[in-house]
N, C-alpha and C. Protein backbone atom coordinates (compact mmCIF):
# COMPACT_ATOMS: atom_id res chain seq x y z
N UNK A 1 86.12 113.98 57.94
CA UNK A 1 86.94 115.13 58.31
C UNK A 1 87.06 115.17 59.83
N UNK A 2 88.07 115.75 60.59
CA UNK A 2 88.61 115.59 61.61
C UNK A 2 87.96 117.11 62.50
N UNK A 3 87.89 116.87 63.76
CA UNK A 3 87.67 117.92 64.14
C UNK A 3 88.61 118.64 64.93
N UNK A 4 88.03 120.10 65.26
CA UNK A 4 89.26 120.48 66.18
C UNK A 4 88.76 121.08 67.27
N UNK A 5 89.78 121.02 68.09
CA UNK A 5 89.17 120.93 70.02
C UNK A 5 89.47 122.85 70.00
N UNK A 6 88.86 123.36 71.34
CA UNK A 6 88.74 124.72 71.38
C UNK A 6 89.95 125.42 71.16
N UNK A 7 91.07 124.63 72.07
CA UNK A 7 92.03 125.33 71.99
C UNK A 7 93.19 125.04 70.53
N UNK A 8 92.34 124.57 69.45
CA UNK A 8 92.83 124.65 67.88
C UNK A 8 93.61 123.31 67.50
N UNK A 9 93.30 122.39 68.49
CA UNK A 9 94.49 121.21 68.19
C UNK A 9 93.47 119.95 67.98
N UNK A 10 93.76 119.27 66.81
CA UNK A 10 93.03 118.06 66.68
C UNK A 10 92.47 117.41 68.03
N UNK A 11 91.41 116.82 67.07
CA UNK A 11 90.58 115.68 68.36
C UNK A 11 91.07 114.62 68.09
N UNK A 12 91.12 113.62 68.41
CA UNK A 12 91.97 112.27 68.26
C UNK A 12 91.42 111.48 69.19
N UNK A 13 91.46 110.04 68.25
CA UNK A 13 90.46 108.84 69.22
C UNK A 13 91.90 107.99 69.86
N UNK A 14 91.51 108.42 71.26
CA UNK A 14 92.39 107.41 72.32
C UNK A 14 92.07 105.96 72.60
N UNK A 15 92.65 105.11 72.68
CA UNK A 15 92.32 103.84 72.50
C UNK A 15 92.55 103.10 74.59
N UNK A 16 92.03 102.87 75.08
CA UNK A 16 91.80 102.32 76.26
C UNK A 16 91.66 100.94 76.67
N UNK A 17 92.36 100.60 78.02
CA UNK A 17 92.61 99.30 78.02
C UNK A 17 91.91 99.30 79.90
N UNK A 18 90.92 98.55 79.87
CA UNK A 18 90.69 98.18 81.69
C UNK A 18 90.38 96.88 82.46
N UNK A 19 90.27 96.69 83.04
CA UNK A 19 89.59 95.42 83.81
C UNK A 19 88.99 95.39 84.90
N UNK A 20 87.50 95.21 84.83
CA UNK A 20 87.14 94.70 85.99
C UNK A 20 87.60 93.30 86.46
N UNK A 21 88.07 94.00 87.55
CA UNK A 21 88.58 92.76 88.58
C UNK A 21 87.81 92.28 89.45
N UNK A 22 87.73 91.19 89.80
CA UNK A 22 86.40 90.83 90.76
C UNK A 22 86.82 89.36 91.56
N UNK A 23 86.89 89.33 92.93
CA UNK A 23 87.25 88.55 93.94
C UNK A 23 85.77 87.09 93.96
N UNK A 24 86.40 86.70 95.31
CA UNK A 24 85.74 85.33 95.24
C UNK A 24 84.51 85.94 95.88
N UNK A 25 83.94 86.85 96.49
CA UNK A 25 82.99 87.35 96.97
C UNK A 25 82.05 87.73 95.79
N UNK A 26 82.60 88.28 94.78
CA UNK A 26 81.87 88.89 93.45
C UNK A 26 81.85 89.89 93.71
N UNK A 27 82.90 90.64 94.82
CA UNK A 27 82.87 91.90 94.12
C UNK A 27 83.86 92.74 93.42
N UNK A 28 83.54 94.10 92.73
CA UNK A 28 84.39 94.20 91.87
C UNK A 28 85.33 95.32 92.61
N UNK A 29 86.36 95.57 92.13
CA UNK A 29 87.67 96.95 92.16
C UNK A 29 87.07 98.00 92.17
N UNK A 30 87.17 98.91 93.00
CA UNK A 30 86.89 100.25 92.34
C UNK A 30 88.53 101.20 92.95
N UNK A 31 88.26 102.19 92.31
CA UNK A 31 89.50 103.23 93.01
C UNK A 31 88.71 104.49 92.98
N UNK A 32 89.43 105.49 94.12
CA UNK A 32 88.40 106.85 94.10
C UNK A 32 90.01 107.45 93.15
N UNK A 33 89.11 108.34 91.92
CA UNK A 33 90.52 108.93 91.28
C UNK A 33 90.62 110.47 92.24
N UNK A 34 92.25 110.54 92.04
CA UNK A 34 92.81 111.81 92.99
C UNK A 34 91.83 113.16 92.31
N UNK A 35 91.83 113.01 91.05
CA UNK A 35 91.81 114.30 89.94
C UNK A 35 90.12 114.96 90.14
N UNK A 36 89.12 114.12 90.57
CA UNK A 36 87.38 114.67 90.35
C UNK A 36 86.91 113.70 91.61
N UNK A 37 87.59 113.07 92.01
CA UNK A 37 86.63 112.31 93.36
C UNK A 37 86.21 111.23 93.00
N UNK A 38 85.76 111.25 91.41
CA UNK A 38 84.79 109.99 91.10
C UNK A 38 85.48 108.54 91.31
N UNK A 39 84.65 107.08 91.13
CA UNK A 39 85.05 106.15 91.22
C UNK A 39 84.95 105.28 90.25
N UNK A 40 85.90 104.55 89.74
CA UNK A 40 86.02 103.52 88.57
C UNK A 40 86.99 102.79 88.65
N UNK A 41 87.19 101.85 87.69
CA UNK A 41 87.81 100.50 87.57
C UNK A 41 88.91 100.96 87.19
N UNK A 42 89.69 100.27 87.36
CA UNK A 42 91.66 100.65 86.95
C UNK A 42 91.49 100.31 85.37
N UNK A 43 92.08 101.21 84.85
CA UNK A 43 92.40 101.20 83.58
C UNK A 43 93.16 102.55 83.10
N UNK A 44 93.71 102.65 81.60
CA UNK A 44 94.36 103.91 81.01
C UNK A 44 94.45 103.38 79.77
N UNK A 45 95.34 104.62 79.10
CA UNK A 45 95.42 104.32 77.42
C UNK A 45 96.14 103.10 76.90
N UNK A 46 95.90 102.42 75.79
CA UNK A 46 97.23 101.64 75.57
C UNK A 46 98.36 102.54 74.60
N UNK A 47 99.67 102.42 75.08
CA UNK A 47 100.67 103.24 74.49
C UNK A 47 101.58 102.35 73.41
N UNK A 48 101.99 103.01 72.52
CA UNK A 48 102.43 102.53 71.32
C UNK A 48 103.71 101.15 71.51
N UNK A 49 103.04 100.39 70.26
CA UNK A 49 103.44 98.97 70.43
C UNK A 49 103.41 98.15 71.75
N UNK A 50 102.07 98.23 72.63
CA UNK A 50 101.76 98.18 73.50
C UNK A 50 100.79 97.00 73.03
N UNK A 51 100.28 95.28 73.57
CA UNK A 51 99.01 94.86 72.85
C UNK A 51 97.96 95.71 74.25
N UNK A 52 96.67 95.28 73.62
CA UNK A 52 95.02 95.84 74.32
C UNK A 52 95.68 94.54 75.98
N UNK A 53 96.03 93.80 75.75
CA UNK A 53 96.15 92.67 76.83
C UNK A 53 97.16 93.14 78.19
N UNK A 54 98.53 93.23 77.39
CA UNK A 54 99.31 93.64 77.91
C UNK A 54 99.15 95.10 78.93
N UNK A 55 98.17 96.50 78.54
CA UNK A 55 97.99 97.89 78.80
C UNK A 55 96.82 97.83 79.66
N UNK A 56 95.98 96.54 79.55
CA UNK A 56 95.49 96.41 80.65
C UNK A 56 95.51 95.76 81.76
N UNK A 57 96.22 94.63 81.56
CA UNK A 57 97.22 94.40 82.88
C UNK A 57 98.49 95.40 83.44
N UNK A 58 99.10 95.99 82.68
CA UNK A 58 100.16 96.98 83.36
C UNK A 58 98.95 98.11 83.75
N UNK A 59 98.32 98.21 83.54
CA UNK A 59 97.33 99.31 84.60
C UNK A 59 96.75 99.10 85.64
N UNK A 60 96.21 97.84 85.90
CA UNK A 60 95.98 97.11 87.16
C UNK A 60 96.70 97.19 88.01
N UNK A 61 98.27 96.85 87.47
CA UNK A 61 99.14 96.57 88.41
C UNK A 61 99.69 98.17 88.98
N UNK A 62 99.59 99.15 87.94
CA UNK A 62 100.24 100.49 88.06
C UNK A 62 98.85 101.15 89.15
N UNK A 63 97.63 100.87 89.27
CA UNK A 63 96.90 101.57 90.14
C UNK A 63 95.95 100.50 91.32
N UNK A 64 96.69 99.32 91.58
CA UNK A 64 96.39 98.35 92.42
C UNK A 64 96.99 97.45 92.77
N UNK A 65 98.17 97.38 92.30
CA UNK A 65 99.32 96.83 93.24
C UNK A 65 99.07 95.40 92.72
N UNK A 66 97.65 94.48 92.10
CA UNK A 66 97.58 93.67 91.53
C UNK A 66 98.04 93.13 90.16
N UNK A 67 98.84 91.77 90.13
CA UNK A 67 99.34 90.80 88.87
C UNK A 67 97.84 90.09 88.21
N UNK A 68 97.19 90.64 87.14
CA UNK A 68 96.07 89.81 86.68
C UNK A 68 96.87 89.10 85.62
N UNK A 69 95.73 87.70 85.70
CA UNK A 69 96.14 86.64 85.21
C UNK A 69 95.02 86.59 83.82
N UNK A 70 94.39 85.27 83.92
CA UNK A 70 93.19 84.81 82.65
C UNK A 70 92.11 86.27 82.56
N UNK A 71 92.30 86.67 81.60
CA UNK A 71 91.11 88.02 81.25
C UNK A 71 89.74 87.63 80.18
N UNK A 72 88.77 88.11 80.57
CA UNK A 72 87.62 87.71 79.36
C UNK A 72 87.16 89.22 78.68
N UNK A 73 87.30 89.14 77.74
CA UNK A 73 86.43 90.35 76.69
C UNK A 73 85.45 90.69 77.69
N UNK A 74 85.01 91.52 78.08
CA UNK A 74 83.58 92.09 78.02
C UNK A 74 82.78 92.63 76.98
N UNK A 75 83.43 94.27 76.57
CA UNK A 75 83.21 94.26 75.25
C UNK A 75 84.05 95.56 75.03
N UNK A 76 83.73 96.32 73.64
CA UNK A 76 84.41 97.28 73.52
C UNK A 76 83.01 98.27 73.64
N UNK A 77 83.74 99.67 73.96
CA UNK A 77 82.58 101.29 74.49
C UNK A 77 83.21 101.53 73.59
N UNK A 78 82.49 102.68 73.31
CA UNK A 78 82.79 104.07 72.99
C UNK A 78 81.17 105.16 72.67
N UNK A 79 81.89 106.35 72.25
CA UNK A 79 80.95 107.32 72.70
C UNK A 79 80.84 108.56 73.21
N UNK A 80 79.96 109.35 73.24
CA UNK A 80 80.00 110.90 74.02
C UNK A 80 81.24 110.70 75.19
N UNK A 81 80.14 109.74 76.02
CA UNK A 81 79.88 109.86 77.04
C UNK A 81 81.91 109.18 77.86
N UNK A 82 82.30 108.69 76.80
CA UNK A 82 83.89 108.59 76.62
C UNK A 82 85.10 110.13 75.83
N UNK A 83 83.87 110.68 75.46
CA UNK A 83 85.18 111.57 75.29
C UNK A 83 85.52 112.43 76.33
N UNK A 84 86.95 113.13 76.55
CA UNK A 84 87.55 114.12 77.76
C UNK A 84 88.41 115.50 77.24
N UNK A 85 87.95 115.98 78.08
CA UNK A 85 89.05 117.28 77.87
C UNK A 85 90.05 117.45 78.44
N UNK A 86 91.02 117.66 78.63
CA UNK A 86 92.26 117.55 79.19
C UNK A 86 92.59 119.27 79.73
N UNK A 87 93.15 119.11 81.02
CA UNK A 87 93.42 120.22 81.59
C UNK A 87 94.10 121.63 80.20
N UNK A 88 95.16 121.07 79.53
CA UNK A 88 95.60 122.33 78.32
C UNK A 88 94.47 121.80 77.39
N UNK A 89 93.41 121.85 77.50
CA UNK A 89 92.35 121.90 76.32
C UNK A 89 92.75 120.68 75.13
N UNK A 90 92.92 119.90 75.14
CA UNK A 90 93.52 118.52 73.90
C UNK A 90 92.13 117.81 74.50
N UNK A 91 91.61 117.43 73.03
CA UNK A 91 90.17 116.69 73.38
C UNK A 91 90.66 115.27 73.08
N UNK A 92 89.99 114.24 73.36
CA UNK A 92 90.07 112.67 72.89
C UNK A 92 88.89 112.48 72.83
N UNK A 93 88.30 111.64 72.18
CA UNK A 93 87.30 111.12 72.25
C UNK A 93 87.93 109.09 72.13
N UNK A 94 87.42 108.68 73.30
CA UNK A 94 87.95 107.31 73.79
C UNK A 94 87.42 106.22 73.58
N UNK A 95 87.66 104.91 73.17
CA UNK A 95 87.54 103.62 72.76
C UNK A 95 88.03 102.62 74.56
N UNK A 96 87.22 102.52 74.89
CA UNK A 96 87.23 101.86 76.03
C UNK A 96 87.24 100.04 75.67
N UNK A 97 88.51 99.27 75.63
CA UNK A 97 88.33 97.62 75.57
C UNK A 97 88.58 97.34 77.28
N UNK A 98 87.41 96.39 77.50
CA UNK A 98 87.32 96.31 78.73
C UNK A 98 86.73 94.70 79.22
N UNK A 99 87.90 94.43 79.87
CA UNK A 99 87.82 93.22 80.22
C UNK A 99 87.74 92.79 81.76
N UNK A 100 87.17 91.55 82.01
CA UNK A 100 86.96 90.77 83.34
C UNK A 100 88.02 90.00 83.35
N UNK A 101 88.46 89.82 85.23
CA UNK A 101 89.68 89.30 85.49
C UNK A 101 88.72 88.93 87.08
N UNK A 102 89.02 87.77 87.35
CA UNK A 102 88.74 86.95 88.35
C UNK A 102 90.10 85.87 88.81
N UNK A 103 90.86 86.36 88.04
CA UNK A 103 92.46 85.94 88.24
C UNK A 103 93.84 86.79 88.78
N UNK A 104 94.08 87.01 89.77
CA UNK A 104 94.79 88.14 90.23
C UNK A 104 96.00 87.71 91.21
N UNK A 105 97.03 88.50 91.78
CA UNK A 105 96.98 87.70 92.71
C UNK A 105 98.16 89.05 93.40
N UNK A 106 98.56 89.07 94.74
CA UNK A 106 99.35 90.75 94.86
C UNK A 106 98.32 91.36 96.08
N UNK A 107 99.11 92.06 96.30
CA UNK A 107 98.21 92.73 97.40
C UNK A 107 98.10 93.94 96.93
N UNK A 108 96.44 94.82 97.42
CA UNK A 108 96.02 95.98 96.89
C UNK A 108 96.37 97.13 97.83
N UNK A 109 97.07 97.82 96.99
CA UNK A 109 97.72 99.52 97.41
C UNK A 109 97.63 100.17 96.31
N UNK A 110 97.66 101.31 96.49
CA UNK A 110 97.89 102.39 95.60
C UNK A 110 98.63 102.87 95.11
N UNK A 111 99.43 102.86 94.41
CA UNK A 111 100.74 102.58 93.72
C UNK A 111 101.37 103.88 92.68
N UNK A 112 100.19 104.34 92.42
CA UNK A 112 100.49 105.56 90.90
C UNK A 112 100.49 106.64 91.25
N UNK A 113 100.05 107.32 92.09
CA UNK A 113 99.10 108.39 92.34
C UNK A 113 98.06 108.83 92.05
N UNK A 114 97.72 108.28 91.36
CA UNK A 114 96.30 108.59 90.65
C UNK A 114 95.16 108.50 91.63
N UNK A 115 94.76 107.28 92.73
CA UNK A 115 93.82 107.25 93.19
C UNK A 115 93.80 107.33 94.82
N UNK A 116 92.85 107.83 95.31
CA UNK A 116 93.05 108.02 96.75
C UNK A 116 92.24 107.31 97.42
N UNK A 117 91.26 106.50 96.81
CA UNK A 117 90.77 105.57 97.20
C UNK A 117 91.03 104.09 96.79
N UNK A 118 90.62 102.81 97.28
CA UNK A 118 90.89 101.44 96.30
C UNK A 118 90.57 100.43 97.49
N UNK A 119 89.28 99.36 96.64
CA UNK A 119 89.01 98.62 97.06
C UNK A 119 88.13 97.64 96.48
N UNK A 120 87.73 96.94 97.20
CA UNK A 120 86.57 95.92 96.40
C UNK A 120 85.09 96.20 96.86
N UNK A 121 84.03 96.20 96.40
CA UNK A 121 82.85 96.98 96.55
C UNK A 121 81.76 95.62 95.97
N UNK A 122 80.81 95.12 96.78
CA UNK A 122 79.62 94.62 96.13
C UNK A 122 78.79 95.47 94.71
N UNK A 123 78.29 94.92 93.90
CA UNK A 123 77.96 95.30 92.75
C UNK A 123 76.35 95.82 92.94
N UNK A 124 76.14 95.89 94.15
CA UNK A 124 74.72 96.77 94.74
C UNK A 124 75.11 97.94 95.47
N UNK A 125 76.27 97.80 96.03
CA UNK A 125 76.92 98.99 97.09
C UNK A 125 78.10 99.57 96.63
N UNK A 126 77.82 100.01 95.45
CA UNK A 126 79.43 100.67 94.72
C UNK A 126 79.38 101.98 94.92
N UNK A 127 80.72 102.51 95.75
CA UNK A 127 80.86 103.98 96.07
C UNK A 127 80.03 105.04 94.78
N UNK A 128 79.87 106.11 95.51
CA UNK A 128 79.43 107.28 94.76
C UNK A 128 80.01 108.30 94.87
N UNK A 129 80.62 108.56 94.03
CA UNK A 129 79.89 109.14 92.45
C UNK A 129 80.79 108.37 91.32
N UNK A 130 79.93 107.68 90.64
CA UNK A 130 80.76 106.73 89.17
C UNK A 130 81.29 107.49 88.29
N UNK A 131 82.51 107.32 88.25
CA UNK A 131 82.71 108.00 86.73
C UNK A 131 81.77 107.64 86.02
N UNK A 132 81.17 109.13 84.34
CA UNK A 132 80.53 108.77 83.83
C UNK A 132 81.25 107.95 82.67
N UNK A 133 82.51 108.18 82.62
CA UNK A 133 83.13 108.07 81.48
C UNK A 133 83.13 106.08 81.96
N UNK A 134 83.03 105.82 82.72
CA UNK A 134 82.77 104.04 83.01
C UNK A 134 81.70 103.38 83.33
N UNK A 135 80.40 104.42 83.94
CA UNK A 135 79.18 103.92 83.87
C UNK A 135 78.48 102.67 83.22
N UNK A 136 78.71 103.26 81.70
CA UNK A 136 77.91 101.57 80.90
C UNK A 136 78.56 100.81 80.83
N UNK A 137 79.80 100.63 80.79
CA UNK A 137 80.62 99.94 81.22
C UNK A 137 80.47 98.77 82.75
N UNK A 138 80.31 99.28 83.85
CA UNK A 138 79.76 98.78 84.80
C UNK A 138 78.16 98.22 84.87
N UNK A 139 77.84 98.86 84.17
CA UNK A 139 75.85 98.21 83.76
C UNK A 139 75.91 96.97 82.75
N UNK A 140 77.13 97.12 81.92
CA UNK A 140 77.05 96.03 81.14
C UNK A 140 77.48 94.76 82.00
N UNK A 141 78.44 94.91 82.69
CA UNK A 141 79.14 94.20 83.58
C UNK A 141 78.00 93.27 84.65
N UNK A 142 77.39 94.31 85.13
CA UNK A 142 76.16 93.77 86.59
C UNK A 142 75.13 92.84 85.26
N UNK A 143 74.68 93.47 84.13
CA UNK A 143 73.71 93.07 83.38
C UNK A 143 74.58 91.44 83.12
N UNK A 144 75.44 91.49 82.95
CA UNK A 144 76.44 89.90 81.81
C UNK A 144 76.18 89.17 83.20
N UNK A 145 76.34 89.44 84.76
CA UNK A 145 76.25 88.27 85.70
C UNK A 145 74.92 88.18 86.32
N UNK A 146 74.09 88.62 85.81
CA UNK A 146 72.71 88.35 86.72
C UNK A 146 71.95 86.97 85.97
């Protein structure tokens, strides 16, 4: 059975597409988002008849000005700690597919509005405060290259 969010309207699982991107230095993308300050990897939903491949390269490019090329699985999230509330109260609870890209190529700007920060960050010195909603996401990430 389905649940329903405060303001009376279904919860619904959003399906998500991202990539850590990561240079010849090893380090990875981050962006500061406009909306809470926090910092995370470019990504968004994938939208209908959209593939998981395709929604996460057009998000790269829509919040980093970057063309990614060869992508690897990382893995798929989900979880609490992925679901959001949305300013008119519409809950999601989110499916994060999230992939590595060491193939890129474009120069990095900010492109969407979404973020007011964007850059590449060592994987010991990554701005603060992490989104939580990308946290294990990034632990899985540092954990897969050590």
């Amino acid at each position: 059975m389905g649940r329903i969010a405060p303001n009376g309207t279904p919860v619904v699982v959003q399906t998500g597409a991202s990539v850590i991107v990561v240079n010849s230095a090893g380090e990875i993308l981050m962006q500061q988002r406009q909306d809470d300050g926090t910092w995370s990897y470019p990504g968004g939903r994938v939208e209908i008849d959209e593939t998981v491949e395709d929604a996460a390269r057009r998000e790269v490019l829509e919040e980093s000005g970057l063309l990614v090329g060869n992508m690897e699985l990382l893995g798929v999230f989900s979880g609490k700690e992925l679901n959001h509330v949305y300013p008119n109260g519409n809950e999601v609870c989110g499916v994060d597919i999230v992939y590595v890209s060491r193939d890129y190529t474009g120069s990095l700007h900010c492109t969407d509005g979404e973020a007011i920060g964007l850059g590449f960050y060592p994987v010991d010195r990554l701005p603060q405060p992490i989104s939580p909603m990308n946290a294990k996401q990034i632990e899985a990430y540092i954990h897969s290259v050590k």
